[in-house]
Protein backbone atom coordinates (compact mmCIF):
# COMPACT_ATOMS: atom_id res chain seq x y z
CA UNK A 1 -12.93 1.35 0.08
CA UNK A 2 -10.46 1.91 2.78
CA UNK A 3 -11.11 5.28 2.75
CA UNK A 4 -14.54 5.42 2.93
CA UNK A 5 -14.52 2.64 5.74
CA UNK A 6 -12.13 4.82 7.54
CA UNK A 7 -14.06 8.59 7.35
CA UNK A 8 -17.77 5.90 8.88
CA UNK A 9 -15.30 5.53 11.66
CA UNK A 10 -14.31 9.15 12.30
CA UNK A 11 -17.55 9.90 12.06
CA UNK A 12 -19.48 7.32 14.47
CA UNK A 13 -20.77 8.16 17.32
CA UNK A 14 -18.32 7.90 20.63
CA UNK A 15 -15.25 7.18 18.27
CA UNK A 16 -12.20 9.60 19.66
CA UNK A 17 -10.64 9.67 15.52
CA UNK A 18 -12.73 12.46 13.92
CA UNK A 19 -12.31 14.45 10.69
CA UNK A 20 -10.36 17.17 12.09
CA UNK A 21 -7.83 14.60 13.95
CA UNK A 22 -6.76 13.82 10.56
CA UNK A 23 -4.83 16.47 10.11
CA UNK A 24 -4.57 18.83 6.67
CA UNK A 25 -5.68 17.46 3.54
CA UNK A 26 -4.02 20.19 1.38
CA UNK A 27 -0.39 20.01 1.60
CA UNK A 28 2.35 19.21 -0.71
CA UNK A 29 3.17 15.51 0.38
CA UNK A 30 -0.69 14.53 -0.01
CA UNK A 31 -1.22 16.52 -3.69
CA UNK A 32 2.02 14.41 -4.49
CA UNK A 33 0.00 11.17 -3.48
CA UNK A 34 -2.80 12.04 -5.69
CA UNK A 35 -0.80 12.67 -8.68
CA UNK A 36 0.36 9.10 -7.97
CA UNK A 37 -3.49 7.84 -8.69
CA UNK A 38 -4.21 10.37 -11.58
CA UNK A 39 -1.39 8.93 -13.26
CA UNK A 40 -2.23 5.82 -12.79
CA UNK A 41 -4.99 6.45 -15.95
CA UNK A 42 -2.58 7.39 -18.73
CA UNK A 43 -0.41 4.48 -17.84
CA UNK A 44 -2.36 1.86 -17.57
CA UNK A 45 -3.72 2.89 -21.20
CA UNK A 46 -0.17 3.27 -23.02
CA UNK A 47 0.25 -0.39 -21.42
CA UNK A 48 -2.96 -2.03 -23.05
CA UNK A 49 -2.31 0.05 -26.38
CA UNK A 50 1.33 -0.78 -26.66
CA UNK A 51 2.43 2.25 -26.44
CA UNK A 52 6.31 3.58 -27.21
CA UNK A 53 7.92 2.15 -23.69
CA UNK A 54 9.98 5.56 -23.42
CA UNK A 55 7.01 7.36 -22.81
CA UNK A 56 5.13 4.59 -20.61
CA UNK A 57 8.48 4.53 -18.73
CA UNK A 58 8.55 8.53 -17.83
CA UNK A 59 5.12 8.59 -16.60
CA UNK A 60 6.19 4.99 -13.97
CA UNK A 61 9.22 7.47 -12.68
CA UNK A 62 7.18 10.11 -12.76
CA UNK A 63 4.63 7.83 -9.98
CA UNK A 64 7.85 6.37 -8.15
CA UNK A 65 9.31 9.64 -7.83
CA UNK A 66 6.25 10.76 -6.20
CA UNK A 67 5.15 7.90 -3.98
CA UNK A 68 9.53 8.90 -3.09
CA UNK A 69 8.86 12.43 -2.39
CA UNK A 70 5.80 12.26 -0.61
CA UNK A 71 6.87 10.99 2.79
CA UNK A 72 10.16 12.90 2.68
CA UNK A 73 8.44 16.45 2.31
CA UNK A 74 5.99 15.57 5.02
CA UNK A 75 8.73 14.99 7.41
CA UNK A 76 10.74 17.82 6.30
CA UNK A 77 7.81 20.47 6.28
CA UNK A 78 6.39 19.05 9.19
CA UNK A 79 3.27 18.31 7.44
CA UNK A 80 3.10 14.87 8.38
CA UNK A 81 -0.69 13.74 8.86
CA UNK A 82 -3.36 11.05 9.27
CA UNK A 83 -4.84 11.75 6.06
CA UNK A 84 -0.85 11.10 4.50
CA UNK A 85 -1.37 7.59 6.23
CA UNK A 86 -4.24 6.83 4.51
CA UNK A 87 -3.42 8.66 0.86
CA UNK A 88 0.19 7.11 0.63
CA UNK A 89 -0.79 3.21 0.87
CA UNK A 90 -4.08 3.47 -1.45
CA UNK A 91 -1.92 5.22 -3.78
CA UNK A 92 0.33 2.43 -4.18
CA UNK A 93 -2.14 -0.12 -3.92
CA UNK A 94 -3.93 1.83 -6.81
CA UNK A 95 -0.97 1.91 -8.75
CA UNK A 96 -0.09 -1.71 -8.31
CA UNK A 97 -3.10 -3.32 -8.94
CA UNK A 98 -3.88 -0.97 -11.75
CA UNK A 99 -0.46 -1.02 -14.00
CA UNK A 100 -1.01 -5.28 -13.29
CA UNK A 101 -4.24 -5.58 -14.40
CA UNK A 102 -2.82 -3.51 -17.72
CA UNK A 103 -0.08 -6.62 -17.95
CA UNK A 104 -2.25 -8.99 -17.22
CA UNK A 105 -4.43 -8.35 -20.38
CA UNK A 106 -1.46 -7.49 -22.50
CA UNK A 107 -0.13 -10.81 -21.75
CA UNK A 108 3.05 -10.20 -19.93
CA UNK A 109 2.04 -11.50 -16.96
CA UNK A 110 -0.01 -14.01 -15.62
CA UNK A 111 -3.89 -13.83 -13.94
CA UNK A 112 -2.93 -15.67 -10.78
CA UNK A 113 -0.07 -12.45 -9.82
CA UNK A 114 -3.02 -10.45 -10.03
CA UNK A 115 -5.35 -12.15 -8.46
CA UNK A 116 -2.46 -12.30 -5.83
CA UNK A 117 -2.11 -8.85 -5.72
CA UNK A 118 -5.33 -7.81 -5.55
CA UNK A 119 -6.47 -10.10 -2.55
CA UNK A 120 -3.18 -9.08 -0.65
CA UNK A 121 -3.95 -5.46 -1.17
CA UNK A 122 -7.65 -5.84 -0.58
CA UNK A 123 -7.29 -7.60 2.50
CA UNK A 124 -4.86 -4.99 4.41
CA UNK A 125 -6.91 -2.12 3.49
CA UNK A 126 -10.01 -4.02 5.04
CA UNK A 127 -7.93 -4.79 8.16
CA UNK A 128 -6.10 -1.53 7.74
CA UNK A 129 -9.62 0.37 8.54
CA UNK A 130 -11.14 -2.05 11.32
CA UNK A 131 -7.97 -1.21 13.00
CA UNK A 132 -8.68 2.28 12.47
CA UNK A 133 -12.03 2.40 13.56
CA UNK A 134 -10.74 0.12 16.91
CA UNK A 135 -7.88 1.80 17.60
CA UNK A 136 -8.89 5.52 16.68
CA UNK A 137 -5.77 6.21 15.06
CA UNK A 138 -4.45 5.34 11.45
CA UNK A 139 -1.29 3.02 11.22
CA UNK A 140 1.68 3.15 9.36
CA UNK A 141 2.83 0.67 6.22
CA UNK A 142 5.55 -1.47 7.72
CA UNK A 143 8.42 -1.63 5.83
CA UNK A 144 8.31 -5.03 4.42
CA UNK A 145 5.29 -4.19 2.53
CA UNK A 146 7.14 -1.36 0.80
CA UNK A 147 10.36 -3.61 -0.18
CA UNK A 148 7.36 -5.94 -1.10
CA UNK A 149 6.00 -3.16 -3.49
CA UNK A 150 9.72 -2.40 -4.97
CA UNK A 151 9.77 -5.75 -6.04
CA UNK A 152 6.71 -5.52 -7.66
CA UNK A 153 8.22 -2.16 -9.03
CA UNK A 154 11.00 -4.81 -10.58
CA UNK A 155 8.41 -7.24 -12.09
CA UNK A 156 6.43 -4.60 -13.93
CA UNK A 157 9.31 -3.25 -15.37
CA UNK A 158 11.07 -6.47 -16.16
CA UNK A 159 7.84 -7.47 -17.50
CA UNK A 160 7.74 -3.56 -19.93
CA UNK A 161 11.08 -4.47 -20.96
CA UNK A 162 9.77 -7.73 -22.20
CA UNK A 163 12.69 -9.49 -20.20
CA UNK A 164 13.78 -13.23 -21.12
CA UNK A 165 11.51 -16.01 -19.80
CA UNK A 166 14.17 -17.12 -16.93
CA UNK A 167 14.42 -13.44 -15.44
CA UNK A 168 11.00 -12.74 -15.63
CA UNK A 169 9.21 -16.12 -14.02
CA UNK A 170 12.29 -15.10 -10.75
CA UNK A 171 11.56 -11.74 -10.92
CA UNK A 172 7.16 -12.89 -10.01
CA UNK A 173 8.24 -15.50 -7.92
CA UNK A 174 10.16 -13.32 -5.79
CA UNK A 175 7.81 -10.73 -5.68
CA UNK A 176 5.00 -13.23 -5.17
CA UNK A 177 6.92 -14.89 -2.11
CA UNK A 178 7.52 -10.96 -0.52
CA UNK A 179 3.76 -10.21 -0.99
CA UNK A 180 2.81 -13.37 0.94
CA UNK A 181 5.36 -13.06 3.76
CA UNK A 182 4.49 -9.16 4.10
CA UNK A 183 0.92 -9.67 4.13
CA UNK A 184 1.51 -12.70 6.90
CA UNK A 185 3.03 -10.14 9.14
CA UNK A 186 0.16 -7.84 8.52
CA UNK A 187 -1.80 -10.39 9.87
CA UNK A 188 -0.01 -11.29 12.97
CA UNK A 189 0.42 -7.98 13.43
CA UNK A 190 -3.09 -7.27 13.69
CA UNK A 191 -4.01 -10.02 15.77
CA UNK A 192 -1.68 -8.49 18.31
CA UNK A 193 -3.52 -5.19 17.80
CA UNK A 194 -6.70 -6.30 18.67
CA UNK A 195 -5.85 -8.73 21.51
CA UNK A 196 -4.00 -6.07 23.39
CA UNK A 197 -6.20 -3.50 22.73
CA UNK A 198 -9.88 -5.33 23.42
CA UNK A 199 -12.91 -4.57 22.37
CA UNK A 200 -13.27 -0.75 22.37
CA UNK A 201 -9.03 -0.23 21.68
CA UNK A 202 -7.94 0.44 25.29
CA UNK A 203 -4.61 -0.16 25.50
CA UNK A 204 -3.79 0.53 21.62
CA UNK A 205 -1.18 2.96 22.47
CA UNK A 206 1.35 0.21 24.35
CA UNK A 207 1.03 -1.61 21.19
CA UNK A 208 4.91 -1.52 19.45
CA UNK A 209 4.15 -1.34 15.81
CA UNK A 210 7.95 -2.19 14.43
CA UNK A 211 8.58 -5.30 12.37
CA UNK A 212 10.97 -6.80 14.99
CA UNK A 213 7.89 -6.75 17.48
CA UNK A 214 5.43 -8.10 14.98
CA UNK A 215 8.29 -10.37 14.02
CA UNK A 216 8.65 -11.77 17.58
CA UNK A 217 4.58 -11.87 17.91
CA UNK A 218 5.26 -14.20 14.88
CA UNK A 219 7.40 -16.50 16.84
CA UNK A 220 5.34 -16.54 19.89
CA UNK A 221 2.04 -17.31 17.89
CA UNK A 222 3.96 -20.47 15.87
């Protein structure tokens, strides 16, 4: 969805983000990001089927390993790119809500962390591409979200490992308390965005994106 939102705004008429501004679609650090999603398939089935954990657990490092890579060759082959903005985050969100959904009907965990999940996820990538098409650039993940998404990381395996009630109820609480707080500064963060910008994104590019600013936007707005 984000994706498709995002490529109606490169293309509309009079919007300065086009195609091409996007960068390279076929390097290293984006393939890497799609692997993420195709793996995404075999997992969540060896999760619903019970599958033996030791292989269910290589393919999740396998994923991590690439959502770790990704970013790092980017910046060291200088490949960096809009279209990495936009890959990287779906990837993960893909991953997330997939591998929970698997849990979720296996039992392990509950339908209310998914439903959690998914509106969290759902609702950044829809405010994630107005953004875009308003501010003719693609932003980057801020880093809460991706300690949110460790956590999460946690939970799914604590949840694969079948760990004991106590453990596992802290482990979703935690990560359900991260995904709320991360998502709140996603939304003050926008709100910033788009009053400082205006209507047609002037003034996007004074805009500090770090979590101390939105952080401090937080404060100002309470």
């Amino acid at each position: 969805m984000y994706l498709s939102v995002l490529l109606m705004a490169a293309m509309s008429e009079g919007n300065k983000i086009s195609i091409r501004t996007l960068g390279t679609f076929w390097t290293l650090a984006n393939m890497l990001s799609i692997l993420r999603i195709v793996l995404v398939l075999p997992i969540t089935y060896m999760i619903v089927e019970d599958a033996p954990i030791r292989w269910t657990l290589g393919l999740i490092f396998l994923a991590i390993c690439t959502d770790w890579f990704d970013g790092t060759i980017a910046r060291w082959s200088h490949t960096v790119s809009e279209w990495g903005k936009v890959l990287d985050p779906i990837a993960d969100k893909i991953a997330a809500s997939a591998v929970v959904l698997a849990l979720v009907i296996a039992g392990s965990l509950p339908a209310w962390f998914l439903v959690l999940v998914l509106g969290r996820d759902l609702l950044i990538v829809l405010g994630s591409a107005i953004a875009a098409h308003r501010l003719n650039r693609v932003l980057m993940s801020i880093w809460v979200g991706k300690v949110a998404v460790f956590a999460l990381s946690l939970t799914v395996l604590a949840a694969l490992l079948k760990a004991d009630p106590p453990v596992m109820q802290l482990s979703i609480w935690i990560t359900s308390v991260l995904f709320i707080y991360s998502f709140l500064l996603y939304v003050v963060r926008y709100v910033s965005i788009f009053r400082t910008a205006g209507p047609t994104g002037d003034g996007a590019h004074d805009v500090p994106f770090t979590v101390k600013s939105v952080e401090q936007k937080a404060e100002s707005l309470g």
